[in-house]
PDB file of N, CA and C in Angstrom:
ATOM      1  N   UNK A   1     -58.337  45.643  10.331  1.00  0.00           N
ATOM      2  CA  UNK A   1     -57.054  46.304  10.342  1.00  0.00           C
ATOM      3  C   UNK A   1     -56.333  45.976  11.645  1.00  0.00           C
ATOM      4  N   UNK A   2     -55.359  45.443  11.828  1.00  0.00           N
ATOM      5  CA  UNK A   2     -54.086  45.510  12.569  1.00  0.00           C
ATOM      6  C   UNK A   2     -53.021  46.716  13.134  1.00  0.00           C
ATOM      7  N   UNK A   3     -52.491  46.676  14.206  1.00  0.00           N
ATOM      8  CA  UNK A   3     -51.644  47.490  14.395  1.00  0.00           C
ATOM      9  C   UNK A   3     -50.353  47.054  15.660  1.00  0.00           C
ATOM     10  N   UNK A   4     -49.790  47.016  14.907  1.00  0.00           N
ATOM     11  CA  UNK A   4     -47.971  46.812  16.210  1.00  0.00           C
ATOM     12  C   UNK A   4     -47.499  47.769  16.026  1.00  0.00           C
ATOM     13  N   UNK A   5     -47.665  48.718  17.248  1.00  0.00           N
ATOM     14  CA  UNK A   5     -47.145  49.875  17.119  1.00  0.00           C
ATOM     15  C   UNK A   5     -46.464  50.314  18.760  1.00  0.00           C
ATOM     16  N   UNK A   6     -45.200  50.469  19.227  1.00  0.00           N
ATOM     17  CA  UNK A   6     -44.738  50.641  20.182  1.00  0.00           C
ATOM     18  C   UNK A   6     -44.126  51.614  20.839  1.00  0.00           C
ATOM     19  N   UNK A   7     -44.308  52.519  21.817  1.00  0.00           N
ATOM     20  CA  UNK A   7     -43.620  53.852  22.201  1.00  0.00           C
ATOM     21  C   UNK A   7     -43.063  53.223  23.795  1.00  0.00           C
ATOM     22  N   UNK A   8     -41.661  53.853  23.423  1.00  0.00           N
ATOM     23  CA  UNK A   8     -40.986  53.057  25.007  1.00  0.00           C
ATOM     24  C   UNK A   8     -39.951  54.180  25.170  1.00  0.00           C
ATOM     25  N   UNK A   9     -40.189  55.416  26.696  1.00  0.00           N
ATOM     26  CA  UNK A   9     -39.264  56.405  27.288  1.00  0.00           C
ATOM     27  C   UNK A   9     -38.862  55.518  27.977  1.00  0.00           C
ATOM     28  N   UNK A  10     -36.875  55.193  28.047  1.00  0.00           N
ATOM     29  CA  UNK A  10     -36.574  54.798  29.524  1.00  0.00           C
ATOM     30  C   UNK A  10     -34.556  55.041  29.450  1.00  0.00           C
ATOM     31  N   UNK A  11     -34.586  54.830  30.223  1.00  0.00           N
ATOM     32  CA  UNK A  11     -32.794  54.634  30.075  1.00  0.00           C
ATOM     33  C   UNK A  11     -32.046  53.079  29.649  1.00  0.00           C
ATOM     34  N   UNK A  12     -30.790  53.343  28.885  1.00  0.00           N
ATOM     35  CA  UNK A  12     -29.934  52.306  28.589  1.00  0.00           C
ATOM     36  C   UNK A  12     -29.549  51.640  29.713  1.00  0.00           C
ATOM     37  N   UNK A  13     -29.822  50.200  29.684  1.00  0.00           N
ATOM     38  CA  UNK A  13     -28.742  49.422  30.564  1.00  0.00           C
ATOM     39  C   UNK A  13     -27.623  48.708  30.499  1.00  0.00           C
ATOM     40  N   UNK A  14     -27.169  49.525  29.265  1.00  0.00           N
ATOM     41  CA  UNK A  14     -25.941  48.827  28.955  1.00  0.00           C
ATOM     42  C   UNK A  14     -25.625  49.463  27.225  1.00  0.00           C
ATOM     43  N   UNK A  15     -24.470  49.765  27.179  1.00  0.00           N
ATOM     44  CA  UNK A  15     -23.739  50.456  25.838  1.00  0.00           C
ATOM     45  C   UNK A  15     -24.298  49.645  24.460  1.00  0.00           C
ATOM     46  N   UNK A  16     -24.890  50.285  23.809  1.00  0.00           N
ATOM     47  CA  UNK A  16     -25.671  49.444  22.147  1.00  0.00           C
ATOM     48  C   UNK A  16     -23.988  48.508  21.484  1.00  0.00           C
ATOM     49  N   UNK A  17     -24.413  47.341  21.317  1.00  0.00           N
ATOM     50  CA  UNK A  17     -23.927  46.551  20.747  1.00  0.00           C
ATOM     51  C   UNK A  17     -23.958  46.259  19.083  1.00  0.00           C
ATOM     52  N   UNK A  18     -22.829  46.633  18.334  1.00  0.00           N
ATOM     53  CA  UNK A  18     -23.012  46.971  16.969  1.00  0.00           C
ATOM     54  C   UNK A  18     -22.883  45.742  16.174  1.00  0.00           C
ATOM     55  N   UNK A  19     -23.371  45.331  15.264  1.00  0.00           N
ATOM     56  CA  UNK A  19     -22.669  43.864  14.779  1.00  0.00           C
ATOM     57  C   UNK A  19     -23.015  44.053  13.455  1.00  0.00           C
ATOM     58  N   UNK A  20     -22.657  43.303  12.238  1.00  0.00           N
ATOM     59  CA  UNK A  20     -22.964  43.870  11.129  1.00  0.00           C
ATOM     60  C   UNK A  20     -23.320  42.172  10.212  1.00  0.00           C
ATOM     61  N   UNK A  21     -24.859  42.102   9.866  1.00  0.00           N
ATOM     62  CA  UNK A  21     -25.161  40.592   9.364  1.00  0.00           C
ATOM     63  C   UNK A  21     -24.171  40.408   8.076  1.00  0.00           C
ATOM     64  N   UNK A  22     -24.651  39.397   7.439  1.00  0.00           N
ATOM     65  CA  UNK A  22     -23.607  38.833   6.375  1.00  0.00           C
ATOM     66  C   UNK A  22     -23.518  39.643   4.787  1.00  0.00           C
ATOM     67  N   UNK A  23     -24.865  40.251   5.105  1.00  0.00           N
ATOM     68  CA  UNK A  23     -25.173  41.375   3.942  1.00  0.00           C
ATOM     69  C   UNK A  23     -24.408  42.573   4.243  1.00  0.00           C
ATOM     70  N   UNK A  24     -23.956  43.020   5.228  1.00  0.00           N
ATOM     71  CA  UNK A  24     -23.401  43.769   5.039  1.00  0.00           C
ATOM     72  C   UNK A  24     -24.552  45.253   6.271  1.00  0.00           C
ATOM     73  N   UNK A  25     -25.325  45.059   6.486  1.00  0.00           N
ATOM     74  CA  UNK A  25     -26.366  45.596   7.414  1.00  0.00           C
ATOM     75  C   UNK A  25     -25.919  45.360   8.574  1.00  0.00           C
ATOM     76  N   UNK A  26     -26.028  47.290   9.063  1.00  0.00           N
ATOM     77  CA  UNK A  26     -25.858  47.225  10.542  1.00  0.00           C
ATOM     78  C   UNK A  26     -26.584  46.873  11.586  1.00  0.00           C
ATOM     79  N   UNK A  27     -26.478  46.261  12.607  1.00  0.00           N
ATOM     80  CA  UNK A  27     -27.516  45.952  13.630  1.00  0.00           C
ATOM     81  C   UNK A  27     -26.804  46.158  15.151  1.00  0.00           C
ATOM     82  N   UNK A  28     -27.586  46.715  15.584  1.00  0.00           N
ATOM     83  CA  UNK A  28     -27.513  47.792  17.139  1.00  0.00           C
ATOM     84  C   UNK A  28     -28.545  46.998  18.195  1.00  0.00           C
ATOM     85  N   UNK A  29     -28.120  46.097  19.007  1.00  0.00           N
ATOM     86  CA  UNK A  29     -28.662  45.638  20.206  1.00  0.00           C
ATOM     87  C   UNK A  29     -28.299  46.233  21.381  1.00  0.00           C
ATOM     88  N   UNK A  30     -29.147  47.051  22.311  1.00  0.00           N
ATOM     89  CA  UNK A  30     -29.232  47.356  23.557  1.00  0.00           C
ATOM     90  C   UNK A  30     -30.174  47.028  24.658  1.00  0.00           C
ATOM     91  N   UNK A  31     -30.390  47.257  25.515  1.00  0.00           N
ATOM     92  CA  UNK A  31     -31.323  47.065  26.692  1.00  0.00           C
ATOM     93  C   UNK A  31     -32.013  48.587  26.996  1.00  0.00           C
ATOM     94  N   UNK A  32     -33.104  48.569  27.548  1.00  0.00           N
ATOM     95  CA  UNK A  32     -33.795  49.920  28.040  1.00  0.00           C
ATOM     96  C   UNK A  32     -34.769  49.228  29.435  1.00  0.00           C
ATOM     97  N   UNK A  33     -34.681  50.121  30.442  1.00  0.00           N
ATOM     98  CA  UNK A  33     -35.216  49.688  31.819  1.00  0.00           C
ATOM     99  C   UNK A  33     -36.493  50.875  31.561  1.00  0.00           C
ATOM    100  N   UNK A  34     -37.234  50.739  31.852  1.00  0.00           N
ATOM    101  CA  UNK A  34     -38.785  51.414  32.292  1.00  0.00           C
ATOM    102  C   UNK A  34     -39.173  51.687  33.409  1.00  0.00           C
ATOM    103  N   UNK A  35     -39.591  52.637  34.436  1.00  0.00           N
ATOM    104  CA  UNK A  35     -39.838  52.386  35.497  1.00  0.00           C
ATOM    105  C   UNK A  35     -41.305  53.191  35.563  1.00  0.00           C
ATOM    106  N   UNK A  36     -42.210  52.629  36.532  1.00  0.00           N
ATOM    107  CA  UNK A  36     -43.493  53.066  36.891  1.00  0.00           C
ATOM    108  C   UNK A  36     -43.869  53.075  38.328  1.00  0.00           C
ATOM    109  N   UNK A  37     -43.762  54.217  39.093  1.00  0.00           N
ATOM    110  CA  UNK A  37     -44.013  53.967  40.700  1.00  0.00           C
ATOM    111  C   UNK A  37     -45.759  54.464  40.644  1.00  0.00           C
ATOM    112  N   UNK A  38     -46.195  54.435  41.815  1.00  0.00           N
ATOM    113  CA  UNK A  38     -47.903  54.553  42.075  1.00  0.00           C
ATOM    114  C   UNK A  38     -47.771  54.063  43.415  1.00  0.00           C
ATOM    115  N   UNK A  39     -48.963  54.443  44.281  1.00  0.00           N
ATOM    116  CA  UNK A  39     -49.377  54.110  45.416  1.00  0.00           C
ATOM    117  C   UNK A  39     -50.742  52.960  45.793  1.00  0.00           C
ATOM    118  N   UNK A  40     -50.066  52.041  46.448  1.00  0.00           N
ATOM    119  CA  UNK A  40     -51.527  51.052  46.617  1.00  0.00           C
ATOM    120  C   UNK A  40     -52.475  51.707  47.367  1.00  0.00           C
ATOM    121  N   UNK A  41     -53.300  50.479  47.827  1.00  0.00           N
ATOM    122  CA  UNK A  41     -54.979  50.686  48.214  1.00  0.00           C
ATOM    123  C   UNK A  41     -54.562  51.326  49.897  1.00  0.00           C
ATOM    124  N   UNK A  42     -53.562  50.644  50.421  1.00  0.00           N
ATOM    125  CA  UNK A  42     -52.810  51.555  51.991  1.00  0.00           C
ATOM    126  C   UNK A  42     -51.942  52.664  51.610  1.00  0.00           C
ATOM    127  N   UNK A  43     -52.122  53.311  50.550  1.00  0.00           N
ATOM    128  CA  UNK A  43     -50.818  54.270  50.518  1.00  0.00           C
ATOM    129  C   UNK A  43     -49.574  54.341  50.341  1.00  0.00           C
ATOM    130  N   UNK A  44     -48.835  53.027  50.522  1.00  0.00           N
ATOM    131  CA  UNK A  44     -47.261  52.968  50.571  1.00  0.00           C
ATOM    132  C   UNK A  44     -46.999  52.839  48.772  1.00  0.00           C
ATOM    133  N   UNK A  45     -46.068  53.408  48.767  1.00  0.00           N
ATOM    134  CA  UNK A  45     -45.623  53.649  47.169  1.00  0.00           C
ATOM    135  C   UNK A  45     -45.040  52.167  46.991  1.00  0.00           C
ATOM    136  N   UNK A  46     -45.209  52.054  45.226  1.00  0.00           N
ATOM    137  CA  UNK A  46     -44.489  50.717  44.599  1.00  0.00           C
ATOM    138  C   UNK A  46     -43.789  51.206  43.631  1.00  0.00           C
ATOM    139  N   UNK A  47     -42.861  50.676  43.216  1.00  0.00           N
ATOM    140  CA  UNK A  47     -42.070  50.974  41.752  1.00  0.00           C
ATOM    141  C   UNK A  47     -41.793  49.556  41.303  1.00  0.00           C
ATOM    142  N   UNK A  48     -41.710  49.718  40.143  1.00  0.00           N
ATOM    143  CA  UNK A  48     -41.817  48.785  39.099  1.00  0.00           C
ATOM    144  C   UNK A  48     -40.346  49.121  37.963  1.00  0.00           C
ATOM    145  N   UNK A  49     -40.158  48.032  37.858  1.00  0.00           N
ATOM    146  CA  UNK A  49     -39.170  48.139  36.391  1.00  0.00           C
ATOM    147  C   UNK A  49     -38.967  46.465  35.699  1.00  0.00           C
ATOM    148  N   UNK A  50     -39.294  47.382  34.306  1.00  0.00           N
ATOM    149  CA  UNK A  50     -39.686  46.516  32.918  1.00  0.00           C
ATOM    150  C   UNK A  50     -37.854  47.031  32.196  1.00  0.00           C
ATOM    151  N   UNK A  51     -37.473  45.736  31.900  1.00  0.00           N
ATOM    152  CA  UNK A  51     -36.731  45.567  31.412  1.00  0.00           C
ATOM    153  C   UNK A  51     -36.988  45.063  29.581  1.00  0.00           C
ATOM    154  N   UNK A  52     -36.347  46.306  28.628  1.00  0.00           N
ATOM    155  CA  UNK A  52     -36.571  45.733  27.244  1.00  0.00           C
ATOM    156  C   UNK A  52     -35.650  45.357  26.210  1.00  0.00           C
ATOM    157  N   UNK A  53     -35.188  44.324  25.646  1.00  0.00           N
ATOM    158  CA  UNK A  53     -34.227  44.299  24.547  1.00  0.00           C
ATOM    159  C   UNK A  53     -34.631  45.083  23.220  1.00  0.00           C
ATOM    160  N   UNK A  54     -33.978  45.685  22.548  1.00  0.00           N
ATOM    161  CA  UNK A  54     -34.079  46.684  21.506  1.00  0.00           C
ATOM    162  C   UNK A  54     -33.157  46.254  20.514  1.00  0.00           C
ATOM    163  N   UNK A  55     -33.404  46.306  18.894  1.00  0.00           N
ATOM    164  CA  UNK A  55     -32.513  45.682  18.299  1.00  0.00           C
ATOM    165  C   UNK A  55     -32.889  47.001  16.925  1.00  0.00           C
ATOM    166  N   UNK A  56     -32.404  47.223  16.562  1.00  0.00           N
ATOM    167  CA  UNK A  56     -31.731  48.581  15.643  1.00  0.00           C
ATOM    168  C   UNK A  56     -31.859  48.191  14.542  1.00  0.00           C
ATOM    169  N   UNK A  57     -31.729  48.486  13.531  1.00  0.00           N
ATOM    170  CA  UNK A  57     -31.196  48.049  11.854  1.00  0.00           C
ATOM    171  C   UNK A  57     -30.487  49.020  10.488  1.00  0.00           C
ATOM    172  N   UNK A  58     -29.878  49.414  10.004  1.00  0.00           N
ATOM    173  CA  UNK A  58     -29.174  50.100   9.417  1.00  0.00           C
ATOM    174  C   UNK A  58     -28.417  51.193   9.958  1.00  0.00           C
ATOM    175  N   UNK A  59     -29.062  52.226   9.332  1.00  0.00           N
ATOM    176  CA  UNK A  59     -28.101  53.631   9.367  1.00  0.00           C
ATOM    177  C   UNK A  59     -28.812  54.201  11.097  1.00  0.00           C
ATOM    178  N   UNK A  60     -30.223  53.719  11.287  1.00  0.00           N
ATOM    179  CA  UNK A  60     -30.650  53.852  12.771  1.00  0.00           C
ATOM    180  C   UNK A  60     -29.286  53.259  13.868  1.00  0.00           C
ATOM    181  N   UNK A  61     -28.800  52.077  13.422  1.00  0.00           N
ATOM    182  CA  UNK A  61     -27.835  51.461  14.546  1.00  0.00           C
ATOM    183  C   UNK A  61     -26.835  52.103  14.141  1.00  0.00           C
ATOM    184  N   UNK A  62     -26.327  52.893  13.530  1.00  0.00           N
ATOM    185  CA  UNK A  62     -24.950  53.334  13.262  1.00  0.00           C
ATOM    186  C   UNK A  62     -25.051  53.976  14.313  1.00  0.00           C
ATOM    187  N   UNK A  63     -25.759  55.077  13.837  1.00  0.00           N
ATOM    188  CA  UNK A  63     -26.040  56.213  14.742  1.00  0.00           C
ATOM    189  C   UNK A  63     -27.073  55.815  16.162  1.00  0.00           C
ATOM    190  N   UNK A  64     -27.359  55.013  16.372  1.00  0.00           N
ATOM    191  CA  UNK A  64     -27.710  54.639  17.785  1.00  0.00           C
ATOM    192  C   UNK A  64     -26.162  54.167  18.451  1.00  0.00           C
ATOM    193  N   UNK A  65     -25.254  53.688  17.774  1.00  0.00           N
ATOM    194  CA  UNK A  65     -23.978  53.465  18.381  1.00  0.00           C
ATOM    195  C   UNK A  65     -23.288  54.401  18.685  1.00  0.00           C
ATOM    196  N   UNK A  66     -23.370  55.482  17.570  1.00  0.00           N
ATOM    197  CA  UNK A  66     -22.394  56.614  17.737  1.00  0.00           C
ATOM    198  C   UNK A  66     -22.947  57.246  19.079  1.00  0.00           C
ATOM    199  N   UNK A  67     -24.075  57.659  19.844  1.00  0.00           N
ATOM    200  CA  UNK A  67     -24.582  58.644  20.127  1.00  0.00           C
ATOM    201  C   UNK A  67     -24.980  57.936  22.071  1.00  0.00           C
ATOM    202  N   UNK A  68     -25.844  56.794  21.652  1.00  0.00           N
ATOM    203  CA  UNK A  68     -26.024  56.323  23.045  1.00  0.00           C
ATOM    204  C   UNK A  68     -25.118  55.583  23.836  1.00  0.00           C
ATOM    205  N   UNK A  69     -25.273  55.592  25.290  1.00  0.00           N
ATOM    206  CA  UNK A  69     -24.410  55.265  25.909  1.00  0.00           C
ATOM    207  C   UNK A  69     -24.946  54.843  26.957  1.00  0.00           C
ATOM    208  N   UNK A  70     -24.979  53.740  28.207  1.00  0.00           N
ATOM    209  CA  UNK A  70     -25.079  53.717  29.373  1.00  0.00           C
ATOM    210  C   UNK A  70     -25.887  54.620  29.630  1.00  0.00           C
ATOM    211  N   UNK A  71     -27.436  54.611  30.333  1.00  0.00           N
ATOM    212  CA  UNK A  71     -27.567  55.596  30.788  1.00  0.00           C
ATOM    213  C   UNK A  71     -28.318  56.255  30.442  1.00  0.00           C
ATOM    214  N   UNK A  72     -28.411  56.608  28.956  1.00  0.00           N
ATOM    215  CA  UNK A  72     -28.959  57.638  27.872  1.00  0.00           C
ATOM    216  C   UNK A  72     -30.533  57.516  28.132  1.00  0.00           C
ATOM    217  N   UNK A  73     -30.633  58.387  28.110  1.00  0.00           N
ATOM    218  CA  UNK A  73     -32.426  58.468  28.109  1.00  0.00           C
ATOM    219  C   UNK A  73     -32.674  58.533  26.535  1.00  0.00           C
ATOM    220  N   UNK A  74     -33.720  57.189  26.174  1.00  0.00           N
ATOM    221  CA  UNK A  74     -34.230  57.348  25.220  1.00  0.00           C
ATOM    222  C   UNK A  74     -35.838  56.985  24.502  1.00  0.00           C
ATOM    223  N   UNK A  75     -36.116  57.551  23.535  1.00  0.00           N
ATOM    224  CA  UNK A  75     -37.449  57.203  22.938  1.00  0.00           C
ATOM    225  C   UNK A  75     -37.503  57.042  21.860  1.00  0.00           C
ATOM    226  N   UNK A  76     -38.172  55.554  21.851  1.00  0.00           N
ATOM    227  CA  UNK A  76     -37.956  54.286  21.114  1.00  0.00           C
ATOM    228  C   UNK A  76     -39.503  53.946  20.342  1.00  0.00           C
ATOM    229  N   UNK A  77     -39.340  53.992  19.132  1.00  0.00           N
ATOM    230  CA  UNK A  77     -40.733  53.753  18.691  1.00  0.00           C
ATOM    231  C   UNK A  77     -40.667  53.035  17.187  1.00  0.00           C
ATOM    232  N   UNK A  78     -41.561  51.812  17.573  1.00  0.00           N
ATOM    233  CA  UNK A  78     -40.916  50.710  16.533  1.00  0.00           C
ATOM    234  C   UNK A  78     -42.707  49.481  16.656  1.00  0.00           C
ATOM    235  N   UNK A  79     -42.084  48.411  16.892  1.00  0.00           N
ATOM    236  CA  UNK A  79     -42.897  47.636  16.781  1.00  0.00           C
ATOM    237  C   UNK A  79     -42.487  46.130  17.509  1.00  0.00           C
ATOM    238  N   UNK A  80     -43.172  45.723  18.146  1.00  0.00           N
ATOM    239  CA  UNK A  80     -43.548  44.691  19.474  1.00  0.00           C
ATOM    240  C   UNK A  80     -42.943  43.179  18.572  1.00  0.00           C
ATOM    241  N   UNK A  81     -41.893  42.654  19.080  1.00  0.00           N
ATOM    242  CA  UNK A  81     -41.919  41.152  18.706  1.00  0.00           C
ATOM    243  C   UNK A  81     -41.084  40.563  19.721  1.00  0.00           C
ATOM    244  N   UNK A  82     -42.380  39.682  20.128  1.00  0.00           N
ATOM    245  CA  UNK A  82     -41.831  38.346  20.883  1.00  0.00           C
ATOM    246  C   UNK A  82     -41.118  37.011  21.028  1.00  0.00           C
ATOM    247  N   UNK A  83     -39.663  36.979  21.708  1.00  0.00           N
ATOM    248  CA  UNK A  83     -39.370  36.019  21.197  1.00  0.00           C
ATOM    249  C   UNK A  83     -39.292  35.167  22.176  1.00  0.00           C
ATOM    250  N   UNK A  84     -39.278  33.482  22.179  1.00  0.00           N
ATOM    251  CA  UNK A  84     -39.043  32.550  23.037  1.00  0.00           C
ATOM    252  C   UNK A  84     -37.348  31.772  22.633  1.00  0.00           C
ATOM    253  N   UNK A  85     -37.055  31.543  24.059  1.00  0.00           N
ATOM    254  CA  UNK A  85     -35.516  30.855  24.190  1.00  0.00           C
ATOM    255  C   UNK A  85     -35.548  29.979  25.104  1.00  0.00           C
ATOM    256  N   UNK A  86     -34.608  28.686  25.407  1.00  0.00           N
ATOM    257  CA  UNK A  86     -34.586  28.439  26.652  1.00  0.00           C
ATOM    258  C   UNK A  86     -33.189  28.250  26.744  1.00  0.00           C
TER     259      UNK A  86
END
């Protein structure tokens, strides 16, 4: 058995982008930043930030358009796919 299963709390970096394919299906692209601070092996704190593209599909992106914004704290739970570009 298999499993792609993904949970991601973080804020928008930028307003969801609505576009609608040739069928007629909505699709909602945004960004979400992650951040994770902790202390090393000397003590001095680190923070971290993971940057994620998020891509929506139907009546989810409508209403991910209507509602999020810049900013928005959100939680995102979907499934992991990797893509390559150059």
């Amino acid at each position: 058995m298999n499993l792609n299963r993904v949970f991601i709390i973080g804020n928008l970096t930028r307003d969801p982008e609505l576009k609608n394919l040739p069928s007629g299906t909505a699709v909602a692209s945004f960004g979400v930043a992650t951040n994770r601070t902790w202390k090393d092996q000397s003590g001095q704190k680190k923070d971290d930030t993971q940057f994620h593209n998020v891509v929506a599909f139907g009546k989810q992106a409508e209403i991910m358009n209507q509602y999020l914004k810049k900013g928005s704290t959100v939680f995102i739970e979907g499934r992991l796919q990797t893509r390559n570009w150059e």
